[in-house]
PDB file of N, CA and C in Angstrom:
ATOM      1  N   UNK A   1      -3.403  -8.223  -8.225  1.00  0.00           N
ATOM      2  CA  UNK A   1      -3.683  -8.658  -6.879  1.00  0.00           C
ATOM      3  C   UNK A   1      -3.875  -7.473  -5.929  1.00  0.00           C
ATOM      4  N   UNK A   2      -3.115  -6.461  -6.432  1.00  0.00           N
ATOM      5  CA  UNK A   2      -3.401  -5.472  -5.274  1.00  0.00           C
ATOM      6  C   UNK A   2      -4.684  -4.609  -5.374  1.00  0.00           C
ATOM      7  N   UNK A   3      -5.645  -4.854  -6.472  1.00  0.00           N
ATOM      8  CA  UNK A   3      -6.785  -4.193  -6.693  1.00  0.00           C
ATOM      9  C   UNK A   3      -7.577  -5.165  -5.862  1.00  0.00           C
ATOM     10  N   UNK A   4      -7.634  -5.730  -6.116  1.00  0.00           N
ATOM     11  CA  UNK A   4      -8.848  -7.078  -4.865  1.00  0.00           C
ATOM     12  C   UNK A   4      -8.387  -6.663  -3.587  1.00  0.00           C
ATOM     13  N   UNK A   5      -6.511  -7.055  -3.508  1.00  0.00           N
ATOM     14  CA  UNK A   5      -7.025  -6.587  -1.928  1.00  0.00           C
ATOM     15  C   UNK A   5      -7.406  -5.389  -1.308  1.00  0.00           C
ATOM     16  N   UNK A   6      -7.629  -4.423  -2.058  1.00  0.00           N
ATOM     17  CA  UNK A   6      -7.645  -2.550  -1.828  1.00  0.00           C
ATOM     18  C   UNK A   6      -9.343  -3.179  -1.821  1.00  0.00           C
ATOM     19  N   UNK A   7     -10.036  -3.539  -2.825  1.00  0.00           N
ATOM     20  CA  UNK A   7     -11.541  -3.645  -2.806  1.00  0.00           C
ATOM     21  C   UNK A   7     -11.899  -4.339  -1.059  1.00  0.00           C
ATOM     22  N   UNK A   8     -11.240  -6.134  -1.214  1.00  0.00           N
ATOM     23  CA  UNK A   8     -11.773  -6.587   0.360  1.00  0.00           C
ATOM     24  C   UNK A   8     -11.519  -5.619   1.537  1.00  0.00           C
ATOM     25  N   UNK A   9     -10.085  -4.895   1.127  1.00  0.00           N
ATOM     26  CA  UNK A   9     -10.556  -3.984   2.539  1.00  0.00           C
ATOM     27  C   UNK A   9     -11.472  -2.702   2.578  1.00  0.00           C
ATOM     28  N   UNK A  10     -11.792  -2.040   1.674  1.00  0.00           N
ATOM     29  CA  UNK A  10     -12.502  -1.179   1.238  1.00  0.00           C
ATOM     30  C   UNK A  10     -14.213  -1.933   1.695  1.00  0.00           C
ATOM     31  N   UNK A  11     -14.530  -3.112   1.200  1.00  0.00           N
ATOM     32  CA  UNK A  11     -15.358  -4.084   1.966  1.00  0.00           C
ATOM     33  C   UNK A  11     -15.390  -4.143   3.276  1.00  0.00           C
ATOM     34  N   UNK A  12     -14.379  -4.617   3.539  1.00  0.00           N
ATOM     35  CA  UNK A  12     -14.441  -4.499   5.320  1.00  0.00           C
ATOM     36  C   UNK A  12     -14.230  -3.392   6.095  1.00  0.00           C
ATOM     37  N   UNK A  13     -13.756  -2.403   5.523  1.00  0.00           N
ATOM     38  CA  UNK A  13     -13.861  -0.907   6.007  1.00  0.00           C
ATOM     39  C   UNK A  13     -15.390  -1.336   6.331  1.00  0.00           C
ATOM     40  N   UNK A  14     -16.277  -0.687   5.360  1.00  0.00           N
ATOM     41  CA  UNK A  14     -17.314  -0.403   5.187  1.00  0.00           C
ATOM     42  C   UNK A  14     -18.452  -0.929   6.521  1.00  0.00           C
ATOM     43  N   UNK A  15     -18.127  -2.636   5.957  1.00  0.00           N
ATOM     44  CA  UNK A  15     -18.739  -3.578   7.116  1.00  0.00           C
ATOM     45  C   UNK A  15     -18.991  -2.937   8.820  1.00  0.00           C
ATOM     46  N   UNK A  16     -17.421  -2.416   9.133  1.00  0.00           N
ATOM     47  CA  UNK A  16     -16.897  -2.233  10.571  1.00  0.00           C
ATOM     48  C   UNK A  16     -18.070  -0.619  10.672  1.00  0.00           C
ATOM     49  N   UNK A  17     -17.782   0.351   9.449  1.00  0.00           N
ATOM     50  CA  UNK A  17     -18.116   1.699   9.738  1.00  0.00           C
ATOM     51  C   UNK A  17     -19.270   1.702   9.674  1.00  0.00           C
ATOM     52  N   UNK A  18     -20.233   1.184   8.558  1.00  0.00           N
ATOM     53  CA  UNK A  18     -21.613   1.296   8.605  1.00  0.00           C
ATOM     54  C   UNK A  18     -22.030   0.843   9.803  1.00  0.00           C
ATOM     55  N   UNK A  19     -21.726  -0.700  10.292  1.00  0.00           N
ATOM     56  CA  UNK A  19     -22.142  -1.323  11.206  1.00  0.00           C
ATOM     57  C   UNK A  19     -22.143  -0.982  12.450  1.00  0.00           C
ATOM     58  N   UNK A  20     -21.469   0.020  12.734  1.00  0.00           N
ATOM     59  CA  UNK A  20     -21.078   0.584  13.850  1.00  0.00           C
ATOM     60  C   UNK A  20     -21.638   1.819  13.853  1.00  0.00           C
ATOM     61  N   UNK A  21     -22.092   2.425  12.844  1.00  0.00           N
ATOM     62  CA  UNK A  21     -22.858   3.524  12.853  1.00  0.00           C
ATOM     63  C   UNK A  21     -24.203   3.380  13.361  1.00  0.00           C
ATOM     64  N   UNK A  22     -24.749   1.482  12.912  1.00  0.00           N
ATOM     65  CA  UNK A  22     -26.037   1.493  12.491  1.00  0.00           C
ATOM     66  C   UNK A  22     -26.151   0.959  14.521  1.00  0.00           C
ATOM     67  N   UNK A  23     -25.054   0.067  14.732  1.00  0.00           N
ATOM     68  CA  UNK A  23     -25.030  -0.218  16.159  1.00  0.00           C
ATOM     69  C   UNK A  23     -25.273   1.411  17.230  1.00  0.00           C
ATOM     70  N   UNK A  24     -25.022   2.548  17.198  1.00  0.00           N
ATOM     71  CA  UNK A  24     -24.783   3.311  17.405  1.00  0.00           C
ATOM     72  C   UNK A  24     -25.905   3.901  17.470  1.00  0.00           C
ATOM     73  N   UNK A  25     -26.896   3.911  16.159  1.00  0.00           N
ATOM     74  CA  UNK A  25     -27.935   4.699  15.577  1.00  0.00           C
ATOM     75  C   UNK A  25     -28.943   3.230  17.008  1.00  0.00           C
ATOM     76  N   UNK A  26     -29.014   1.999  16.731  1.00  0.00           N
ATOM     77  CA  UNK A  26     -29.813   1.938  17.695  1.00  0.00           C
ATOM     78  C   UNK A  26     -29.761   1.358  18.925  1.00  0.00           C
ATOM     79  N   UNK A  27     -28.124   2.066  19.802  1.00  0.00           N
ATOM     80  CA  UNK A  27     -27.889   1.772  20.719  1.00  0.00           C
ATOM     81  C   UNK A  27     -28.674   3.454  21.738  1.00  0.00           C
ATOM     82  N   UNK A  28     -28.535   4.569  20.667  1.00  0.00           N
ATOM     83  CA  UNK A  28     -29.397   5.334  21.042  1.00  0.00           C
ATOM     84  C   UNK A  28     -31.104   5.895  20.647  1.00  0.00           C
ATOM     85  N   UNK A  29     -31.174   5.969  19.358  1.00  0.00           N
ATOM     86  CA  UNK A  29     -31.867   5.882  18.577  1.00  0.00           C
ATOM     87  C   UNK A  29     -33.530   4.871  19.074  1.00  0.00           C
ATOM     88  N   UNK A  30     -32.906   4.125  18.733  1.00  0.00           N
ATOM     89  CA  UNK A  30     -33.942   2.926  18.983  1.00  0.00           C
ATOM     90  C   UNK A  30     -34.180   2.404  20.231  1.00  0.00           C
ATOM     91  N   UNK A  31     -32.779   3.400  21.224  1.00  0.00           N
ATOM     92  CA  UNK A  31     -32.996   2.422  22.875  1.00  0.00           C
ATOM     93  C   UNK A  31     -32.922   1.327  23.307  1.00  0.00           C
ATOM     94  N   UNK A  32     -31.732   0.683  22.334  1.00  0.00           N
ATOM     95  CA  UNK A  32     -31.093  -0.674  22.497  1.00  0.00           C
ATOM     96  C   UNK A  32     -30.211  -0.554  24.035  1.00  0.00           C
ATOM     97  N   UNK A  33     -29.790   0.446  24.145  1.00  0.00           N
ATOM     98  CA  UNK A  33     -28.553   0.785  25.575  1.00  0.00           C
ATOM     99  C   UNK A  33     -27.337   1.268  25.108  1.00  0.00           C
ATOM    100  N   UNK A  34     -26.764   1.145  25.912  1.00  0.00           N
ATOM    101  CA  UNK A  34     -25.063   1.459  25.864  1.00  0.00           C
ATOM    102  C   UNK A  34     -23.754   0.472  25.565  1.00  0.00           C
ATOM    103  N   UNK A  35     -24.641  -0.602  25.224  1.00  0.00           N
ATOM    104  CA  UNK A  35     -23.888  -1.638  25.276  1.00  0.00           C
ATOM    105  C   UNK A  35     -24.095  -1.680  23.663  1.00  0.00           C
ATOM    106  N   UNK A  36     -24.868  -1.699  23.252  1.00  0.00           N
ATOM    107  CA  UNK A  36     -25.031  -1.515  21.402  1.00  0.00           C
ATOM    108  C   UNK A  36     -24.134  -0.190  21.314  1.00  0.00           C
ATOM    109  N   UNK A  37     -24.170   1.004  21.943  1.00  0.00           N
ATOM    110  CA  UNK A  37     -23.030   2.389  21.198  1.00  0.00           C
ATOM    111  C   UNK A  37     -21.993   1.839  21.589  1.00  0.00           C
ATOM    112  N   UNK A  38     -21.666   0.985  22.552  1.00  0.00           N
ATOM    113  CA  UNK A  38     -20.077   0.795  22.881  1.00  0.00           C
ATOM    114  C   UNK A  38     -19.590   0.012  21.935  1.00  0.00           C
ATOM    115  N   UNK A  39     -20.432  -1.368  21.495  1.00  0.00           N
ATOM    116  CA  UNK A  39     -20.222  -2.037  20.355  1.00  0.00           C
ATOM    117  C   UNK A  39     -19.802  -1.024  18.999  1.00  0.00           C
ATOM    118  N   UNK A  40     -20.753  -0.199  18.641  1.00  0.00           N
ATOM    119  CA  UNK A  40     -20.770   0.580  17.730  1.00  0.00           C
ATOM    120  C   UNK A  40     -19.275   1.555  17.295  1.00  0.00           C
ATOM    121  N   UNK A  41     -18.754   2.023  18.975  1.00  0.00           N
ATOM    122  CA  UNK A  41     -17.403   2.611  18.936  1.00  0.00           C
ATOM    123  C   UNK A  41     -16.355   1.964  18.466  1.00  0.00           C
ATOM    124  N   UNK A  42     -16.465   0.465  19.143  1.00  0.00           N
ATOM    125  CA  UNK A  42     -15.410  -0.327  19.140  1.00  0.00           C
ATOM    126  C   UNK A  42     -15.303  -0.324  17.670  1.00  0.00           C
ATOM    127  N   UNK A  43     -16.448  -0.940  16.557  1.00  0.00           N
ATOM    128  CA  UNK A  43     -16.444  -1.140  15.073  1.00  0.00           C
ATOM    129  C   UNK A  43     -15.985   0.078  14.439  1.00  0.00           C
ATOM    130  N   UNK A  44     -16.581   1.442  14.891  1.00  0.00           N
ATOM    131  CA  UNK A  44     -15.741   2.125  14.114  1.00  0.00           C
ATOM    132  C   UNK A  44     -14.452   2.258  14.588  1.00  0.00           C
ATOM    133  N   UNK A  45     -14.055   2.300  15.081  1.00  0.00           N
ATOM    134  CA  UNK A  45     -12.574   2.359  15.660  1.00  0.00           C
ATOM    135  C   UNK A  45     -11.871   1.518  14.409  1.00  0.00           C
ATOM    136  N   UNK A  46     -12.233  -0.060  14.621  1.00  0.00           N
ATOM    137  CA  UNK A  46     -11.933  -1.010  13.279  1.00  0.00           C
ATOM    138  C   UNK A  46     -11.812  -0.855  11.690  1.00  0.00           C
ATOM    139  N   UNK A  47     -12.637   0.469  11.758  1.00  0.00           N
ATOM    140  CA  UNK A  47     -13.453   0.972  10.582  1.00  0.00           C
ATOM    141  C   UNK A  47     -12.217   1.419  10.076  1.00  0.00           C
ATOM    142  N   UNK A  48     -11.559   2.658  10.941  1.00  0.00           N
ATOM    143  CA  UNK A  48     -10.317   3.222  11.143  1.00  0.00           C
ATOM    144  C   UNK A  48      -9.324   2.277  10.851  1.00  0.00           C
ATOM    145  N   UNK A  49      -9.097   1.294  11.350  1.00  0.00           N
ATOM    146  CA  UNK A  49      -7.354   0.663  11.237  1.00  0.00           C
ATOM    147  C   UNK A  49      -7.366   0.053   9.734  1.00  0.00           C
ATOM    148  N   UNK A  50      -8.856  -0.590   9.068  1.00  0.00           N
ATOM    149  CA  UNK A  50      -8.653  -1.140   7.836  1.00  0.00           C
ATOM    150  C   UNK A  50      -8.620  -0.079   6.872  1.00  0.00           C
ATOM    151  N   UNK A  51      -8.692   1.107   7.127  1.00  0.00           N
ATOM    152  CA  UNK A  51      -8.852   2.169   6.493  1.00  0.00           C
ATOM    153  C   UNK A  51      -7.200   2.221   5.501  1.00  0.00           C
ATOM    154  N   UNK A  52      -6.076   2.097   7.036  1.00  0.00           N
ATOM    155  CA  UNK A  52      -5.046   2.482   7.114  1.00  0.00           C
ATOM    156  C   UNK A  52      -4.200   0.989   6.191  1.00  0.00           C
ATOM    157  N   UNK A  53      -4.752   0.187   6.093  1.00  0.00           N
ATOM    158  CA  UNK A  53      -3.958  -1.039   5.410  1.00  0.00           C
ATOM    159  C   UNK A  53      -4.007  -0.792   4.109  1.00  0.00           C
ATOM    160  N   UNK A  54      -4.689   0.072   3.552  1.00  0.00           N
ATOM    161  CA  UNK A  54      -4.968   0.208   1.943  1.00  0.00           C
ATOM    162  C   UNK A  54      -3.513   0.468   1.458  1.00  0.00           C
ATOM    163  N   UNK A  55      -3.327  -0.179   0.257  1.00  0.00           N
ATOM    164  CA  UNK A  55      -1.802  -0.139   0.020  1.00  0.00           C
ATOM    165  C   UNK A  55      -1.460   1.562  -0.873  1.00  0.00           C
ATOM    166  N   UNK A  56      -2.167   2.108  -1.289  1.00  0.00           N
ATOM    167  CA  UNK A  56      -2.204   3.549  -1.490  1.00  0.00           C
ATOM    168  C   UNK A  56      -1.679   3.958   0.079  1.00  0.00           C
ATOM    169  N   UNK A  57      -0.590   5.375  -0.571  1.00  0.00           N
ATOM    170  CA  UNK A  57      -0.238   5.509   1.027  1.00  0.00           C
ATOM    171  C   UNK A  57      -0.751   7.027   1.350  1.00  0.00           C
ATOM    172  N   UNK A  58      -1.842   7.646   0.865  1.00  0.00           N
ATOM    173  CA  UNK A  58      -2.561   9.103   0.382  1.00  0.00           C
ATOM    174  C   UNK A  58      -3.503   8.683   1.216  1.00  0.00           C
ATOM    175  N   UNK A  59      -3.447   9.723   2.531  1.00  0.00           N
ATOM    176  CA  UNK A  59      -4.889   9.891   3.033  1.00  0.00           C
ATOM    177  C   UNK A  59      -6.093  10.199   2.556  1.00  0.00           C
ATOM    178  N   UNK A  60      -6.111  11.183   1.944  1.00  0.00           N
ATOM    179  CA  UNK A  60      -7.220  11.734   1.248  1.00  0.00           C
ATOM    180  C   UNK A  60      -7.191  11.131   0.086  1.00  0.00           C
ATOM    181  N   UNK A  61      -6.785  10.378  -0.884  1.00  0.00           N
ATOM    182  CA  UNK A  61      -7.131   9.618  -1.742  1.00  0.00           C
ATOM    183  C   UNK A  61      -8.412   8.362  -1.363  1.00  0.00           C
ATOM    184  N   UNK A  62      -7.600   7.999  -0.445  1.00  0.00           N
ATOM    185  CA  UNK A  62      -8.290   6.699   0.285  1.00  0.00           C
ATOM    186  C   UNK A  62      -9.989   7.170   1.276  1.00  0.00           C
ATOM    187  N   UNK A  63      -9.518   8.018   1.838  1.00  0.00           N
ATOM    188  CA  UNK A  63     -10.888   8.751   2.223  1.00  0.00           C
ATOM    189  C   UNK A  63     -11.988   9.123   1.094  1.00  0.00           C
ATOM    190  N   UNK A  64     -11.244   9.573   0.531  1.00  0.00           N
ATOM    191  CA  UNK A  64     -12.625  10.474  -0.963  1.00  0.00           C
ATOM    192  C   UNK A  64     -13.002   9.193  -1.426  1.00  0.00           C
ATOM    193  N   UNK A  65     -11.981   8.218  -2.009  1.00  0.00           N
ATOM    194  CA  UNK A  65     -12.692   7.030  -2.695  1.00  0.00           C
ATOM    195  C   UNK A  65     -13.412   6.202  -1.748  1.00  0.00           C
ATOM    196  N   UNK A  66     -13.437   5.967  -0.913  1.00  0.00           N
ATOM    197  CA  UNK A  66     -13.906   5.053   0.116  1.00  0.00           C
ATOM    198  C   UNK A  66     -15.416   6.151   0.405  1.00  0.00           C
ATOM    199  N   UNK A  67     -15.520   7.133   0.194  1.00  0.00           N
ATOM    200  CA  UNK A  67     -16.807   7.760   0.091  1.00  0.00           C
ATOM    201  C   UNK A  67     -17.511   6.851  -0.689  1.00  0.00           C
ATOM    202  N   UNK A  68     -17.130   6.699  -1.807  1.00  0.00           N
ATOM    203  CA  UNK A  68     -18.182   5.783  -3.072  1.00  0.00           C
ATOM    204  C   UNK A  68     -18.855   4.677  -2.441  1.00  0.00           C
ATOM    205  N   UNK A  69     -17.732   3.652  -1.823  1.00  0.00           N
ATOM    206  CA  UNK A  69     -17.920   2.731  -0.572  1.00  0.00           C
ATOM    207  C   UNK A  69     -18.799   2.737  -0.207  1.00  0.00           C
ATOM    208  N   UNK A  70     -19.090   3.787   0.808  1.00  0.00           N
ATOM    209  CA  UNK A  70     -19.541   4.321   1.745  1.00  0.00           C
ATOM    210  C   UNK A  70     -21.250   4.472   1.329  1.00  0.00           C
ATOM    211  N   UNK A  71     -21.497   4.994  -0.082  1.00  0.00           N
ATOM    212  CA  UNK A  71     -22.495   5.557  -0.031  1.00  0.00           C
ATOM    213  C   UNK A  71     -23.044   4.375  -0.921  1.00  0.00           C
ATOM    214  N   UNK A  72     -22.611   3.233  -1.733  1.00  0.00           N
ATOM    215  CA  UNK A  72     -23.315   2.215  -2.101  1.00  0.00           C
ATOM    216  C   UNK A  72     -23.446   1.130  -0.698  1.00  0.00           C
ATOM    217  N   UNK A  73     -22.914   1.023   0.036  1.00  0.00           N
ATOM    218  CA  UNK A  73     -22.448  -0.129   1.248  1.00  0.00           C
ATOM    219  C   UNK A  73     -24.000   0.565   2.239  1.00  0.00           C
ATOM    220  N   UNK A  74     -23.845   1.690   1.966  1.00  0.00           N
ATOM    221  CA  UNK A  74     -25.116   2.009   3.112  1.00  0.00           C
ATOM    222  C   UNK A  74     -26.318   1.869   2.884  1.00  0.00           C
ATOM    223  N   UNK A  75     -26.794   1.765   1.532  1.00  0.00           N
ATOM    224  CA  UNK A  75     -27.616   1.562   0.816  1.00  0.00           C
ATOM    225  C   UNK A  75     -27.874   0.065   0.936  1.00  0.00           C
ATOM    226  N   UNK A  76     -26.961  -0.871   0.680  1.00  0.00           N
ATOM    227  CA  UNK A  76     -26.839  -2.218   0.277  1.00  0.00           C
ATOM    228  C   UNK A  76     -27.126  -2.532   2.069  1.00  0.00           C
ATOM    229  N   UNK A  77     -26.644  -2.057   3.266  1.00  0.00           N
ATOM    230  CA  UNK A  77     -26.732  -2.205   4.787  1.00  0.00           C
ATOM    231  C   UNK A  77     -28.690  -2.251   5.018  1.00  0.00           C
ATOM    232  N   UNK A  78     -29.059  -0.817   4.224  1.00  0.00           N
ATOM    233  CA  UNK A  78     -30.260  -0.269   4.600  1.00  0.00           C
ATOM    234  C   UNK A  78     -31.189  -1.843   4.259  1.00  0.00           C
ATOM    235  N   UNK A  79     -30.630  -1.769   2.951  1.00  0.00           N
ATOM    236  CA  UNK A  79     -31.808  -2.965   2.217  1.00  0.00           C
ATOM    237  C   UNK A  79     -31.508  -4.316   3.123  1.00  0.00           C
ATOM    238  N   UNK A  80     -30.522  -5.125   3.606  1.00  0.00           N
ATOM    239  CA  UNK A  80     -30.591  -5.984   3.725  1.00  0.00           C
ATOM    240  C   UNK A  80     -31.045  -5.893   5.353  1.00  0.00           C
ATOM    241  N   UNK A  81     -30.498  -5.023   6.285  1.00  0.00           N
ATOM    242  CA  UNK A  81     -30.831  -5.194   7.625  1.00  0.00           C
ATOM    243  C   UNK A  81     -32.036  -4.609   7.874  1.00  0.00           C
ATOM    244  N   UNK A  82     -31.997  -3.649   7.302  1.00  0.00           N
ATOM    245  CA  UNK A  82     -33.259  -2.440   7.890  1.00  0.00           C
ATOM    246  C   UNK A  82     -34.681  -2.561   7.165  1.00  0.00           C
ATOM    247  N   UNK A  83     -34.549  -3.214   5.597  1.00  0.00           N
ATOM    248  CA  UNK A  83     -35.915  -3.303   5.476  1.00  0.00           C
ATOM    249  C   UNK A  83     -35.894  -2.431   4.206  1.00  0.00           C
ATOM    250  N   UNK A  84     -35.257  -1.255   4.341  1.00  0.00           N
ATOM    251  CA  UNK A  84     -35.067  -0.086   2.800  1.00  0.00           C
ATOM    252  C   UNK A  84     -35.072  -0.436   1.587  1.00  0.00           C
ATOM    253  N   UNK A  85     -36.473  -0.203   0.753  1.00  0.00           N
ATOM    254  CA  UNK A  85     -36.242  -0.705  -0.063  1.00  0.00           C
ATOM    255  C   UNK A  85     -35.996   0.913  -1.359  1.00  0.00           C
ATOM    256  N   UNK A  86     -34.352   0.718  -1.945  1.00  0.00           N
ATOM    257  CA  UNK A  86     -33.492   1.618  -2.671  1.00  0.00           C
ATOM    258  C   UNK A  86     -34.281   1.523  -3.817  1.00  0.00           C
ATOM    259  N   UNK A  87     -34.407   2.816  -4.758  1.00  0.00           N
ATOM    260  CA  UNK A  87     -35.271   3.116  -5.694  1.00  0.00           C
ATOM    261  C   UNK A  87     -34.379   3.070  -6.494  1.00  0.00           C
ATOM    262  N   UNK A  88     -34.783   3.221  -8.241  1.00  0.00           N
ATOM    263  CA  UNK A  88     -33.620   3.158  -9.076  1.00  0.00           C
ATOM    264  C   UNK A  88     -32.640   4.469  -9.164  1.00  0.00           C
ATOM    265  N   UNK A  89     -33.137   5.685  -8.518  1.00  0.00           N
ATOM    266  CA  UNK A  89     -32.350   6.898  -8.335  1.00  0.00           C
ATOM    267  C   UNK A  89     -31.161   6.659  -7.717  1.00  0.00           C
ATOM    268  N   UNK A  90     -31.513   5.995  -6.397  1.00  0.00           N
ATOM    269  CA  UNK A  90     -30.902   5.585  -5.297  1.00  0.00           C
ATOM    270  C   UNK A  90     -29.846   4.462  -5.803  1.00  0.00           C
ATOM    271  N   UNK A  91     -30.297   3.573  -6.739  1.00  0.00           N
ATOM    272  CA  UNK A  91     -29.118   2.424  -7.233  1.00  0.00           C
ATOM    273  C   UNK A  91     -28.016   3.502  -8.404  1.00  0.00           C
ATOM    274  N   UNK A  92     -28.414   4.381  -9.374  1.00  0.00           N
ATOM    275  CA  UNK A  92     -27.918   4.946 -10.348  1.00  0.00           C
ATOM    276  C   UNK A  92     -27.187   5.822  -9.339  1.00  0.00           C
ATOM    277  N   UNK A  93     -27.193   6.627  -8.110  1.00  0.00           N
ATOM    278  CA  UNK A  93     -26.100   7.731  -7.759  1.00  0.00           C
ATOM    279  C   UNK A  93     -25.441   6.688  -7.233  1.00  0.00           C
ATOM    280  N   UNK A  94     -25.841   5.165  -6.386  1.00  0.00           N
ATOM    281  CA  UNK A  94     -24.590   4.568  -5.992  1.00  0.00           C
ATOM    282  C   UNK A  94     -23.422   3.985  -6.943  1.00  0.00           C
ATOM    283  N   UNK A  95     -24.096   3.441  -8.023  1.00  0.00           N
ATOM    284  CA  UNK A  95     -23.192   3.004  -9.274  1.00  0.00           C
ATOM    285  C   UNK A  95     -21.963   4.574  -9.827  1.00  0.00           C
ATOM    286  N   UNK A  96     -22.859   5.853  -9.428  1.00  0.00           N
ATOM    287  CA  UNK A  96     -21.942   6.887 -10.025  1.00  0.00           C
ATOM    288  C   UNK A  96     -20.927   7.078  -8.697  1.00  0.00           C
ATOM    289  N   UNK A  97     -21.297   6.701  -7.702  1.00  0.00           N
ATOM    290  CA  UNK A  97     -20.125   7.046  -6.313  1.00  0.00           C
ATOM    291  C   UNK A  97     -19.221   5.583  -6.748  1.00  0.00           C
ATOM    292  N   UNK A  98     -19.810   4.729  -7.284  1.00  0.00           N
ATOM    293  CA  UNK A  98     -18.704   3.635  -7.309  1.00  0.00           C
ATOM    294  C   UNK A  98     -17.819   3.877  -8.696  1.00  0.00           C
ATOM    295  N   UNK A  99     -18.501   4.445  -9.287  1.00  0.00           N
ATOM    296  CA  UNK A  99     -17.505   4.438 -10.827  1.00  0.00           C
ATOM    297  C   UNK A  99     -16.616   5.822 -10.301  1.00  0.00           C
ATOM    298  N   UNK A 100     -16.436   6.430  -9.707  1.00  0.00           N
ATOM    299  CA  UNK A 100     -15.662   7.723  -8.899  1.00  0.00           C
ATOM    300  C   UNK A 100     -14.627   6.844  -8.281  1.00  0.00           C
ATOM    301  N   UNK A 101     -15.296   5.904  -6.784  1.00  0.00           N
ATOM    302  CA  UNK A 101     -14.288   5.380  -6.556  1.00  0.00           C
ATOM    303  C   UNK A 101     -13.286   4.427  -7.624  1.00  0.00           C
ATOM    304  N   UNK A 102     -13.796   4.552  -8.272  1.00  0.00           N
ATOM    305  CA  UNK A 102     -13.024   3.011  -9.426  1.00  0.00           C
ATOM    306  C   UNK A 102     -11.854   4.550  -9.941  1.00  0.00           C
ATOM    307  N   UNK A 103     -12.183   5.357 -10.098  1.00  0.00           N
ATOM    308  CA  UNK A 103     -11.442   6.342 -10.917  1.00  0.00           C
ATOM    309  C   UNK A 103     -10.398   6.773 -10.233  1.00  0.00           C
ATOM    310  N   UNK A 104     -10.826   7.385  -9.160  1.00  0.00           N
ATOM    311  CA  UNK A 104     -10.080   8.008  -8.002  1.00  0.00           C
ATOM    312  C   UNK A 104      -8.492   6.957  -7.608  1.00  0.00           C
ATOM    313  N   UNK A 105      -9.004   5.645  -7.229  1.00  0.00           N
ATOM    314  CA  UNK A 105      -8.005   4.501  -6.925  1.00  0.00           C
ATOM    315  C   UNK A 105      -7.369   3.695  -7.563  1.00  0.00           C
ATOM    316  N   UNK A 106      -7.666   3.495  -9.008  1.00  0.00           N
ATOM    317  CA  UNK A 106      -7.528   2.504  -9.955  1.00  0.00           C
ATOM    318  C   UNK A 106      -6.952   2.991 -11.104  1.00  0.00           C
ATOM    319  N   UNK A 107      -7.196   3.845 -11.614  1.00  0.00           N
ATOM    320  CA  UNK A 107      -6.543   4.381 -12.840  1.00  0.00           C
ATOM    321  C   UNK A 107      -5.093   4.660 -12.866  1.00  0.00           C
ATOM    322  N   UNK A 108      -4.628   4.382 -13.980  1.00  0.00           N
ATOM    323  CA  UNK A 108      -3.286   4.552 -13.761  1.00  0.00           C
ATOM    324  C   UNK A 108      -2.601   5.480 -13.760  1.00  0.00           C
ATOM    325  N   UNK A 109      -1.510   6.464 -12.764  1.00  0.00           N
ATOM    326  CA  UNK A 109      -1.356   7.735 -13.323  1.00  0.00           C
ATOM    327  C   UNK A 109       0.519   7.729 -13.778  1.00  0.00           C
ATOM    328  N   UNK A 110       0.796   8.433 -14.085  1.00  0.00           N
ATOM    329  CA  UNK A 110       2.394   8.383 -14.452  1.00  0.00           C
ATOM    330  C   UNK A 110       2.990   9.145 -13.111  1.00  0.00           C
ATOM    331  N   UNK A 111       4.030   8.383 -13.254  1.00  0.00           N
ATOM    332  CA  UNK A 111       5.190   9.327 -12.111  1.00  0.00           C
ATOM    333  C   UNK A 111       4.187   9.279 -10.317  1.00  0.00           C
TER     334      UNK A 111
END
C-alpha cells in the first residue's frame, strides 16, 4: 500500500508542478496575464507540500526520483495539452527516467 500511495502523490506532485509551470510559461510566455503566473505560483507552491507527504523521509531521495516523474509527466503534459507529438527517443529516455525512479524509491535496501 505504501508504493501506490508514494506513486498517487508522485502523480499529483507532478500534476500541481508541471501545471504550474505550463500556467506560468503562458501567463508570460504566451501573454495570458498575471493572473495565469499567479495561478501558476500558487500550483507550484502545491507542487511543494505533496512533495513533502511522500512517506520516504530523505529529501534528496524523493527529489532525484521524482525527476523520473518529472521528465515522463512533461512529456505526457506536452502531448495531451500542448499538441507535442513525443518521438520514440523521447518515449525510451522517459521509460529510462521512470525505471531510475522505480530503483531509486522502491527497491529494497537493508538497515
Amino acid at each position: 500500500m505504501t508504493v501506490v500511495r508514494s506513486v498517487l502523490l508522485f502523480f499529483v506532485a507532478a500534476v500541481f508542478e508541471i501545471g504550474g509551470a505550463w500556467l506560468v510559461w503562458q501567463g508570460l510566455r504566451e501573454h495570458r496575464g498575471w493572473l495565469w503566473v499567479g495561478g501558476g505560483v500558487v500550483a507550484l507552491g502545491l507542487y511543494g507540500v505533496f512533495a513533502t507527504l511522500q512517506p520516504d523521509a530523505s529529501f534528496g531521495r524523493i527529489l532525484a526520483a521524482y525527476g523520473g516523474v518529472f521528465v515522463a509527466g512533461s512529456l505526457l503534459w506536452g502531448a495531451l495539452v500542448d499538441g507535442y507529438r513525443p518521438d520514440r527517443w523521447d518515449v525510451v529516455g522517459a521509460l529510462i527516467c521512470l525505471a531510475g525512479m522505480a530503483v531509486i524509491m522502491y527497491v529494497p535496501r537493508s538497515g
